[in-house]
C-alpha atoms as a PDB file:
ATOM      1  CA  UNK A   1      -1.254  14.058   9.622  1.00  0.00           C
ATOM      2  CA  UNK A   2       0.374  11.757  12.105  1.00  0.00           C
ATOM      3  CA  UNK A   3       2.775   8.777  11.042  1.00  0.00           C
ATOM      4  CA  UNK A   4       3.055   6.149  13.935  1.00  0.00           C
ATOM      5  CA  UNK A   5       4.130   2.220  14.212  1.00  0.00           C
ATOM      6  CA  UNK A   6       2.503   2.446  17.201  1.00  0.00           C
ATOM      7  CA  UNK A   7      -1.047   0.719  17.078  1.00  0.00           C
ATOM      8  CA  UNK A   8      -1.844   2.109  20.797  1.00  0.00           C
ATOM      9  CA  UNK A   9      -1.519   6.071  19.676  1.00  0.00           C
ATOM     10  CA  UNK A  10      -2.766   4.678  16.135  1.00  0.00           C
ATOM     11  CA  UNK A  11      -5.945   3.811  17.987  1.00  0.00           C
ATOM     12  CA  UNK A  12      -5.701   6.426  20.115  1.00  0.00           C
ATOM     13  CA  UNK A  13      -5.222   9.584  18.027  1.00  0.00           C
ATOM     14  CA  UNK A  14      -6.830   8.987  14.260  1.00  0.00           C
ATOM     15  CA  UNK A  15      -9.597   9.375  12.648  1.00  0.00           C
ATOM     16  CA  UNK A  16      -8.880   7.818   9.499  1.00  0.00           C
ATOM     17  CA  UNK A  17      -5.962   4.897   9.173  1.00  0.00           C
ATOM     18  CA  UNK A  18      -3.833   3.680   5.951  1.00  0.00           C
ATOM     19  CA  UNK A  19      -1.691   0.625   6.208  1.00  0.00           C
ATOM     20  CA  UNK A  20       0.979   0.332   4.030  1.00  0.00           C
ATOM     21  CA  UNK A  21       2.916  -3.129   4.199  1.00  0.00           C
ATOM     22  CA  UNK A  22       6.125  -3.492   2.068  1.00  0.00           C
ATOM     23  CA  UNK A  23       5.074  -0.065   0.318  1.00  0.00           C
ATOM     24  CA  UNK A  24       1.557  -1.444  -0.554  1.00  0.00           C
ATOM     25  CA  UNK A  25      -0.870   0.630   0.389  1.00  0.00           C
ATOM     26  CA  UNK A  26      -3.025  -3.169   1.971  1.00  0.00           C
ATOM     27  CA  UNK A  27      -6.313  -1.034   3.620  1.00  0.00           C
ATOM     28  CA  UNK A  28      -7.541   2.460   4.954  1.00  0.00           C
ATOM     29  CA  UNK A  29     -10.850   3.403   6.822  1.00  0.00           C
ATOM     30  CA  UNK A  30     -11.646   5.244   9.375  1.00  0.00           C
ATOM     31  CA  UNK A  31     -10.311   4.702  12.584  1.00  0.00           C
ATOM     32  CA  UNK A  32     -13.063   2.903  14.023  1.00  0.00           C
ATOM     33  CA  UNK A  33     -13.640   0.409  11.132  1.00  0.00           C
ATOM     34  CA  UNK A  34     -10.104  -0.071  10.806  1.00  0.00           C
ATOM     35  CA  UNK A  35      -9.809  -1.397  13.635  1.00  0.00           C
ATOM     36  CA  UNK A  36     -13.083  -2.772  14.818  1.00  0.00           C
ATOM     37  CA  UNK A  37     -13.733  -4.730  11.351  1.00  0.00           C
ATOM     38  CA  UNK A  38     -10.901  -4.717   9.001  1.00  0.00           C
ATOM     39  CA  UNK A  39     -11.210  -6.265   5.478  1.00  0.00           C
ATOM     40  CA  UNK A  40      -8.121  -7.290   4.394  1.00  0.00           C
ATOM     41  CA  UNK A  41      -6.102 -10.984   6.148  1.00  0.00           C
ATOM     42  CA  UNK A  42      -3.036  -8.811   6.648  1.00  0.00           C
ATOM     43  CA  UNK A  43      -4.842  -5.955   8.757  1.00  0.00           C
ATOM     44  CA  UNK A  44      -6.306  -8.495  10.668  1.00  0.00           C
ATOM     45  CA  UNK A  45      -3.204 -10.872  10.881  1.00  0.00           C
ATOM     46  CA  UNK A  46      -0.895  -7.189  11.962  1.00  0.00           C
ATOM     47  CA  UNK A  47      -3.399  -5.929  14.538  1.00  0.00           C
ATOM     48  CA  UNK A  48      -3.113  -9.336  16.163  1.00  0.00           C
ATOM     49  CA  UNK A  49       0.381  -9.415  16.057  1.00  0.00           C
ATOM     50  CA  UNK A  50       0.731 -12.865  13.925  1.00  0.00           C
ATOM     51  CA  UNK A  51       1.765 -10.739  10.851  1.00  0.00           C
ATOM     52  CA  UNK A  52       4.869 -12.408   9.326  1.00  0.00           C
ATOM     53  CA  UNK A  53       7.496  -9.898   7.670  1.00  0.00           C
END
């Protein structure tokens, strides 16, 4: 298990991802659907970087 805030060794090292925003677990997939076609606004909003917090 690996713990990272880093989305670059995120997408570089997992197979399977969790994100937890304001200790809600929001969505988890594996690695490649994570990031290639996430469900939830707030993945998508955090991987591009317009996530508000």
């Amino acid at each position: 298990m690996l713990v990272t805030h880093i989305l670059r060794q995120a997408r570089r090292l997992a197979d399977y991802v969790a994100f937890i925003y304001l200790g809600e677990l929001i969505e988890a997939a594996p690695a490649q659907e994570f990031f290639s076609n996430p469900k939830d606004e707030r993945t998508k909003n955090y991987l591009s970087g317009t996530l508000a917090g």
